[in-house]
N, C-alpha and C. Protein backbone atom coordinates (compact mmCIF):
# COMPACT_ATOMS: atom_id res chain seq x y z
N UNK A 1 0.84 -1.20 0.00
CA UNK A 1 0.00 0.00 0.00
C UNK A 1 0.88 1.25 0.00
N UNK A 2 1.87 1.37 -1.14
CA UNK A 2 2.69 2.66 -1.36
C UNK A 2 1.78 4.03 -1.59
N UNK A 3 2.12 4.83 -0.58
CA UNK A 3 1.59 5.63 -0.83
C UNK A 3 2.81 7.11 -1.83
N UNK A 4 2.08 8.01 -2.14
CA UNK A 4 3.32 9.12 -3.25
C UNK A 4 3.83 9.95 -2.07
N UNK A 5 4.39 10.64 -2.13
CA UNK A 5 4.90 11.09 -1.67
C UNK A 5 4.57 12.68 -1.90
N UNK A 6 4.58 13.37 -0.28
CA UNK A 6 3.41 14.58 -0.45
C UNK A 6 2.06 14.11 -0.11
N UNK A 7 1.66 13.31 0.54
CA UNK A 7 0.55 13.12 1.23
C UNK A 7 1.14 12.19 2.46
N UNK A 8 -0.43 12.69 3.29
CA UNK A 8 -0.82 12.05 4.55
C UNK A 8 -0.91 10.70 4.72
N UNK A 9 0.03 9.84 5.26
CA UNK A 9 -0.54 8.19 4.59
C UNK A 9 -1.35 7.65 5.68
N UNK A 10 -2.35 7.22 5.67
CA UNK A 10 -3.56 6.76 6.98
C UNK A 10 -3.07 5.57 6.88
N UNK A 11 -2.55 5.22 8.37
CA UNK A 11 -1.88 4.04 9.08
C UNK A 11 -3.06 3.22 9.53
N UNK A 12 -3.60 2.11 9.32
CA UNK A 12 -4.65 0.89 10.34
C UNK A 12 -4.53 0.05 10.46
N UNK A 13 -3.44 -0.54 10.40
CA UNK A 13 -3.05 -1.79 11.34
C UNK A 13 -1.89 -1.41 11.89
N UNK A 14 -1.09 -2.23 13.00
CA UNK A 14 -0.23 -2.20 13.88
C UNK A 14 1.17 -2.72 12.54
N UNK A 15 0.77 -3.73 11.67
CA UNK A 15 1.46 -4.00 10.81
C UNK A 15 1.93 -2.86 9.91
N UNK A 16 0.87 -2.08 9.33
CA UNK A 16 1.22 -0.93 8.51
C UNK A 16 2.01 0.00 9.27
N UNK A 17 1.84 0.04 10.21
CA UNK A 17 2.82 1.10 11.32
C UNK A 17 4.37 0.65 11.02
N UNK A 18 4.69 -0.66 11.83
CA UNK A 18 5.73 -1.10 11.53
C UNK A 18 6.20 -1.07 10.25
N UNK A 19 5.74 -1.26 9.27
CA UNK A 19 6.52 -1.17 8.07
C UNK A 19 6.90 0.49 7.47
N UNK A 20 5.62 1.51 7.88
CA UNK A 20 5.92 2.77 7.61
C UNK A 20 6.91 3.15 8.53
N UNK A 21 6.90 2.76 9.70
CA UNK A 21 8.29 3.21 10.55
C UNK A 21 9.51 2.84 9.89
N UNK A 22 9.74 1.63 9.33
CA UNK A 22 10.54 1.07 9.05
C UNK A 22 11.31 1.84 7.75
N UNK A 23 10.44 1.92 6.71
CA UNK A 23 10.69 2.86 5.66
C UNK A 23 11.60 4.30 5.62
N UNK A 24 10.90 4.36 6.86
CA UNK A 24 11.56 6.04 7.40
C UNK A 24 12.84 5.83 8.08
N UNK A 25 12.79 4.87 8.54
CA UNK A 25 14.24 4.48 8.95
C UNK A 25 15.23 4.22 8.47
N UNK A 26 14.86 3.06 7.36
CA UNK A 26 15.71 3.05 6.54
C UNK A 26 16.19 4.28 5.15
N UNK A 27 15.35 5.41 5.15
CA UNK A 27 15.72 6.61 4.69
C UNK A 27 15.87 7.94 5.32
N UNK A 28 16.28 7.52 6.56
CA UNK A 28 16.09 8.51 7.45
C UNK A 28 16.17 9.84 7.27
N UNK A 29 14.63 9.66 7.24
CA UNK A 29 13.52 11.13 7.08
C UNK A 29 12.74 11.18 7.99
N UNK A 30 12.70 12.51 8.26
CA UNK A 30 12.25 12.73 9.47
C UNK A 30 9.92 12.64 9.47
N UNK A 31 10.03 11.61 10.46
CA UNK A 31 8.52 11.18 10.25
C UNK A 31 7.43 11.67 11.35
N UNK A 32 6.70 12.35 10.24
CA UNK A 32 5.55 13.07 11.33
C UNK A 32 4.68 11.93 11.83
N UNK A 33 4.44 11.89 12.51
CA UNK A 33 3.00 11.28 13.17
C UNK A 33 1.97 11.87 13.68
N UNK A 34 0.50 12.13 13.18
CA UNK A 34 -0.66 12.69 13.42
C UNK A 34 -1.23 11.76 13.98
N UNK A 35 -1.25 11.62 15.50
CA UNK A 35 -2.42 11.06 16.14
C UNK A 35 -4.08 11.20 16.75
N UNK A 36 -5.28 10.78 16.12
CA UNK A 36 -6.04 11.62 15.76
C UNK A 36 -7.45 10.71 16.02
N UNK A 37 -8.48 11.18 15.72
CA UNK A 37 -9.76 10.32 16.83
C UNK A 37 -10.46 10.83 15.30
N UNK A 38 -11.54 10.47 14.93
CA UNK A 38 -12.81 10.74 14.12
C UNK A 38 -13.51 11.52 14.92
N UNK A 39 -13.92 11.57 16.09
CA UNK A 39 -14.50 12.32 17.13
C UNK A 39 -13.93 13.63 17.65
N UNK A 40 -12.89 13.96 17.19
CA UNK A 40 -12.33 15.03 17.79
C UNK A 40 -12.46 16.04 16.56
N UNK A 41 -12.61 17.23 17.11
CA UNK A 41 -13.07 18.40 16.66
C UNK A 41 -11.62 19.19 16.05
N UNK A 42 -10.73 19.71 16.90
CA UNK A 42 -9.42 19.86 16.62
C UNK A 42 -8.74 19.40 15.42
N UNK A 43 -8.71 18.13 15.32
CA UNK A 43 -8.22 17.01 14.69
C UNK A 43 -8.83 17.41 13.34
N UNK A 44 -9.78 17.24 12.87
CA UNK A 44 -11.05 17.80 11.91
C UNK A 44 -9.86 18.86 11.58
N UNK A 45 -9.93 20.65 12.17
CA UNK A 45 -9.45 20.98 11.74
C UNK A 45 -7.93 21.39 11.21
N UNK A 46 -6.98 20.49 12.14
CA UNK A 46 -6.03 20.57 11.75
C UNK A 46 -5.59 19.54 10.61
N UNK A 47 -6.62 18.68 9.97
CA UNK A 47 -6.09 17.58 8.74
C UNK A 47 -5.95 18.39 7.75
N UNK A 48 -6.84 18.99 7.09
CA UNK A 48 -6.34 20.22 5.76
C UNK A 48 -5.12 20.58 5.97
N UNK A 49 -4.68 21.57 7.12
CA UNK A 49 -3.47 22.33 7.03
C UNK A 49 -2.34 21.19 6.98
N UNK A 50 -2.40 20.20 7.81
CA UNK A 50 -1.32 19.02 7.27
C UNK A 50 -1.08 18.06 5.90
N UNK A 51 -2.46 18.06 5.71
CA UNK A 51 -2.28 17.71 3.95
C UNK A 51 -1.58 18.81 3.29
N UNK A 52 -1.75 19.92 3.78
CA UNK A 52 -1.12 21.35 2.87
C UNK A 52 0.64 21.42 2.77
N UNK A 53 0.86 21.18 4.29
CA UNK A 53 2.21 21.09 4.64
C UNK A 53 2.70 19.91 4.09
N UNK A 54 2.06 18.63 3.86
CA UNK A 54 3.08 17.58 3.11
C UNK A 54 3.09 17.30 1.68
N UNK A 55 2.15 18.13 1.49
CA UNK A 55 2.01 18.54 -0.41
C UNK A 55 3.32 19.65 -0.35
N UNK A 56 3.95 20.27 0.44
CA UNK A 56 5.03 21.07 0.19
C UNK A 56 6.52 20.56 0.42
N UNK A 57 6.13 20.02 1.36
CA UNK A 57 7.64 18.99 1.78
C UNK A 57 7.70 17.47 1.42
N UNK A 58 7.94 17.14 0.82
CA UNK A 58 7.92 15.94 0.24
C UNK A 58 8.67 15.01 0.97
N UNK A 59 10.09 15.72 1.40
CA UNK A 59 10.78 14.87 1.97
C UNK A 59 10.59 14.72 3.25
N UNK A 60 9.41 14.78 3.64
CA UNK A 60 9.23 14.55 5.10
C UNK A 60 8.68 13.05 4.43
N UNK A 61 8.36 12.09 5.86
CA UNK A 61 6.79 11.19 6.09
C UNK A 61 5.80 11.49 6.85
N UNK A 62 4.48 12.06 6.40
CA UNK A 62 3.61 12.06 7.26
C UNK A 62 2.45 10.91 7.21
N UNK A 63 2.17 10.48 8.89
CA UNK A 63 1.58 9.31 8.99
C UNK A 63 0.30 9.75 9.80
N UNK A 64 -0.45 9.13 9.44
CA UNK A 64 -2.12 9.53 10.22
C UNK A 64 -2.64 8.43 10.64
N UNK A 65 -2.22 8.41 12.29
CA UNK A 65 -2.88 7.14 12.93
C UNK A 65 -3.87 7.85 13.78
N UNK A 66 -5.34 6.95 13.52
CA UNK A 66 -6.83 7.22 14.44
C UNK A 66 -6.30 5.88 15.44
N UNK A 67 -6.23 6.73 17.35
CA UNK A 67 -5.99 6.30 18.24
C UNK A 67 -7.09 4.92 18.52
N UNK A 68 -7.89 5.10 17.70
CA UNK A 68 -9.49 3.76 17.89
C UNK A 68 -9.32 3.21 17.12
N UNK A 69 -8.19 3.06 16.06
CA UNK A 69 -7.83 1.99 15.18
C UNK A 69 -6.99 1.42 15.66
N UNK A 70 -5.74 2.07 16.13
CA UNK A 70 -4.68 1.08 16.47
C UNK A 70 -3.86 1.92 17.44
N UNK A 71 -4.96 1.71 18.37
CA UNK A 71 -4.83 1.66 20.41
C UNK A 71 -3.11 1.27 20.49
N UNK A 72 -2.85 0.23 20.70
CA UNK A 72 -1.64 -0.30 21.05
C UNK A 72 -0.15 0.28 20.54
N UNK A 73 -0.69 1.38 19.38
CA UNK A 73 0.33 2.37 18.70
C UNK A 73 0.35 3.50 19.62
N UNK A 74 -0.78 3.73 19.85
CA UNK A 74 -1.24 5.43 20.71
C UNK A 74 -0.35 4.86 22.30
N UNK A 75 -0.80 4.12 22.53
CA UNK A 75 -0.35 3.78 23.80
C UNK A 75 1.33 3.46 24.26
N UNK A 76 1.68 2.86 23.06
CA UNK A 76 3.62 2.62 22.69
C UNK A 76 3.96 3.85 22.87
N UNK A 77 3.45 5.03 22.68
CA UNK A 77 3.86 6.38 22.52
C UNK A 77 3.46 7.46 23.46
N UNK A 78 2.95 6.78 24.62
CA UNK A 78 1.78 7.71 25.43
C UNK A 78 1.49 9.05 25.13
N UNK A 79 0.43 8.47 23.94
CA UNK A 79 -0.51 9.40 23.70
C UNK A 79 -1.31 9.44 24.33
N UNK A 80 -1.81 10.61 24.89
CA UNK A 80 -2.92 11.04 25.84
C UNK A 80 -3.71 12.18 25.08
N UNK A 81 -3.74 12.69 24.32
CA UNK A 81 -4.32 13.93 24.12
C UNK A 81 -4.03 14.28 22.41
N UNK A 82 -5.51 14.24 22.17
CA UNK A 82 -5.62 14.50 20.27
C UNK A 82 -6.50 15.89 20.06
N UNK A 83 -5.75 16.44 18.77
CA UNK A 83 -4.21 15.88 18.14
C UNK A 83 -3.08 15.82 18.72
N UNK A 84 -1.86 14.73 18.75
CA UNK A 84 -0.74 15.12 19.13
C UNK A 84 0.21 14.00 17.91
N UNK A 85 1.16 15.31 17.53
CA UNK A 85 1.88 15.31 16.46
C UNK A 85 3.34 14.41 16.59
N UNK A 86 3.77 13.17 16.82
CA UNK A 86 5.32 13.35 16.85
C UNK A 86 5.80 13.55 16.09
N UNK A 87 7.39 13.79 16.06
CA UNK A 87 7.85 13.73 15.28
C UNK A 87 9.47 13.04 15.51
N UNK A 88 9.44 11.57 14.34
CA UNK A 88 10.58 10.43 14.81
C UNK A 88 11.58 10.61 13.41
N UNK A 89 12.94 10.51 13.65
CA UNK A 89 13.87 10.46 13.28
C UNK A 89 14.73 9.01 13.44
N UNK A 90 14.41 7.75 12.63
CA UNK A 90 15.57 6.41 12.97
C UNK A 90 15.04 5.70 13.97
N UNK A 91 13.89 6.22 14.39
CA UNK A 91 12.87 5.51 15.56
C UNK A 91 13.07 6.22 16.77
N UNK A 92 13.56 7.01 17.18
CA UNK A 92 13.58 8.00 18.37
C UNK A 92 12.82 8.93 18.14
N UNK A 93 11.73 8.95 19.18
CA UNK A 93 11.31 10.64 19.17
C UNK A 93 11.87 11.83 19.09
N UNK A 94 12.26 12.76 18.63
CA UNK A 94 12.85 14.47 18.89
C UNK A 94 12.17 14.72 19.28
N UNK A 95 10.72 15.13 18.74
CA UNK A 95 9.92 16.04 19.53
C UNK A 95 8.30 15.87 19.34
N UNK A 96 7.46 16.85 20.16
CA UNK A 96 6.09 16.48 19.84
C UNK A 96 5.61 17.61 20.23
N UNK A 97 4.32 17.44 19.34
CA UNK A 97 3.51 19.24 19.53
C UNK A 97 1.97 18.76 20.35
N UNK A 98 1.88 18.88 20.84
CA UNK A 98 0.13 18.35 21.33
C UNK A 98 -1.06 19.48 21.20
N UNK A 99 -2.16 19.42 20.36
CA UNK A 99 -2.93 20.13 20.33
C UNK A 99 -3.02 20.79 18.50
N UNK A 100 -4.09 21.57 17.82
CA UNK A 100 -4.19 21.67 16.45
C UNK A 100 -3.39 23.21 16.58
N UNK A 101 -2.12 23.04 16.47
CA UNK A 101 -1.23 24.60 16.15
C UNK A 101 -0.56 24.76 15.53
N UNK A 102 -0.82 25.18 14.19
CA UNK A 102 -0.29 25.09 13.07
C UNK A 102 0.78 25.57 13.02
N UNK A 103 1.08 26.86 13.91
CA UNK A 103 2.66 27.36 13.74
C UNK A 103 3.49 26.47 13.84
N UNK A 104 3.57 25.93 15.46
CA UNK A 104 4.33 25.55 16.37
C UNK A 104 4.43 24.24 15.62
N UNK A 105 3.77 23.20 15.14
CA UNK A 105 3.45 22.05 13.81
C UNK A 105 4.81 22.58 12.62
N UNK A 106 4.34 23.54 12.26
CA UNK A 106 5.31 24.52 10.81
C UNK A 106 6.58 24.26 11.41
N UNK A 107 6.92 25.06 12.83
CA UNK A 107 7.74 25.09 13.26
C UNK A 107 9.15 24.06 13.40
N UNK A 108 7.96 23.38 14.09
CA UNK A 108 9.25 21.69 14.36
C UNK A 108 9.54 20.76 13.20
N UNK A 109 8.48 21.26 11.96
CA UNK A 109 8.73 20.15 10.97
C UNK A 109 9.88 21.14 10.27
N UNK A 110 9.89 22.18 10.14
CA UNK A 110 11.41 22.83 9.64
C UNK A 110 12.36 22.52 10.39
N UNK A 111 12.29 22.54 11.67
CA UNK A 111 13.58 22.56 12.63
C UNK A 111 13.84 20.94 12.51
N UNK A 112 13.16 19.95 12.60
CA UNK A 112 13.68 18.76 12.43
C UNK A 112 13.76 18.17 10.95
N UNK A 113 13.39 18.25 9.63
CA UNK A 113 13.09 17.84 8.48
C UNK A 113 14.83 17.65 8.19
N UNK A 114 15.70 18.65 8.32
CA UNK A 114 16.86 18.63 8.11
C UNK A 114 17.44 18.12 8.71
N UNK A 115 17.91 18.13 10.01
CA UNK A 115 18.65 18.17 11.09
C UNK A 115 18.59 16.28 11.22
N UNK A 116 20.03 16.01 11.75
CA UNK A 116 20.80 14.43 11.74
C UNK A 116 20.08 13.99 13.49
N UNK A 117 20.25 13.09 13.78
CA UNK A 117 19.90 12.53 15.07
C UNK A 117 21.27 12.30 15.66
N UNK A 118 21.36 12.69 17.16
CA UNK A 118 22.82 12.88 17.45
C UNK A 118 22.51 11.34 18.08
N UNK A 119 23.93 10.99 18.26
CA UNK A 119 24.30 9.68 18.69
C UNK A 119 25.00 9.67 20.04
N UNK A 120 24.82 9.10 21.39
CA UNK A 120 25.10 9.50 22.36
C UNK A 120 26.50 8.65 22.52
C-alpha cells in the first residue's frame, strides 16, 4: 500500500505502522506522526493544514494514525491527548507538539526535516 509522496498516509493496522516506521528508517527522514480520533473536533481541523504542509515537503513522512484503530500504537507512545503530532527520526522521538497549532506544527517540521539525530 505505497503511498506518493506529499501526502498524509492513513496508518490501520499495527502491521502498517511497523513497516511505515521502518521505511523512514531506513531513509532517514524525518517522520511526522498525526495522532487523531474521528471524534475530535481539533483534529477535523487541523487535517487540511497538514495535507497542505506535506504537499510542500515531500521529503518529510507524514503518517495519520486514528488512536481507535490502532490503540496499542497510541499507547507505545503515550498518547494522551488528540491531536498530538510526533515527530521520529531512525525511531527516536525528537519532539512532539500536542494540540491543532499550526505554527508551532510549521515550526518543528522545519527545525527537524533537516537536522541528523545525534548519537550518544
Amino acid at each position: 500500500m505505497a503511498a506518493e509522496e506529499g501526502q498524509v498516509i492513513g496508518v490501520h493496522t499495527v502491521e502498517q505502522w511497523k513497516e511505515e516506521i521502518q521505511k523512514g528508517n531506513d531513509s532517514k527522514k524525518l517522520i511526522v506522526v498525526d495522532f487523531t480520533a474521528s471524534w475530535c473536533g481539533p483534529c477535523r481541523f487541523i487535517a487540511p493544514i497538514l495535507a497542505e504542509i506535506a504537499k510542500k515537503i515531500p521529503e518529510v513522512i507524514f503518517l495519520k494514525v486514528d488512536i481507535d484503530e490502532v490503540k496499542s500504537v497510541a499507547k507505545e507512545w503515550s498518547v494522551e491527548a488528540m491531536p498530538t503530532f510526533l515527530f521520529l527520526k531512525e525511531g527516536k522521538e525528537v519532539d512532539k507538539v500536542v494540540g491543532a497549532r499550526k505554527e508551532e506544527l510549521e515550526n518543528a517540521i522545519t527545525k527537524h526535516k533537516d537536522a541528523t539525530v545525534a548519537t550518544a
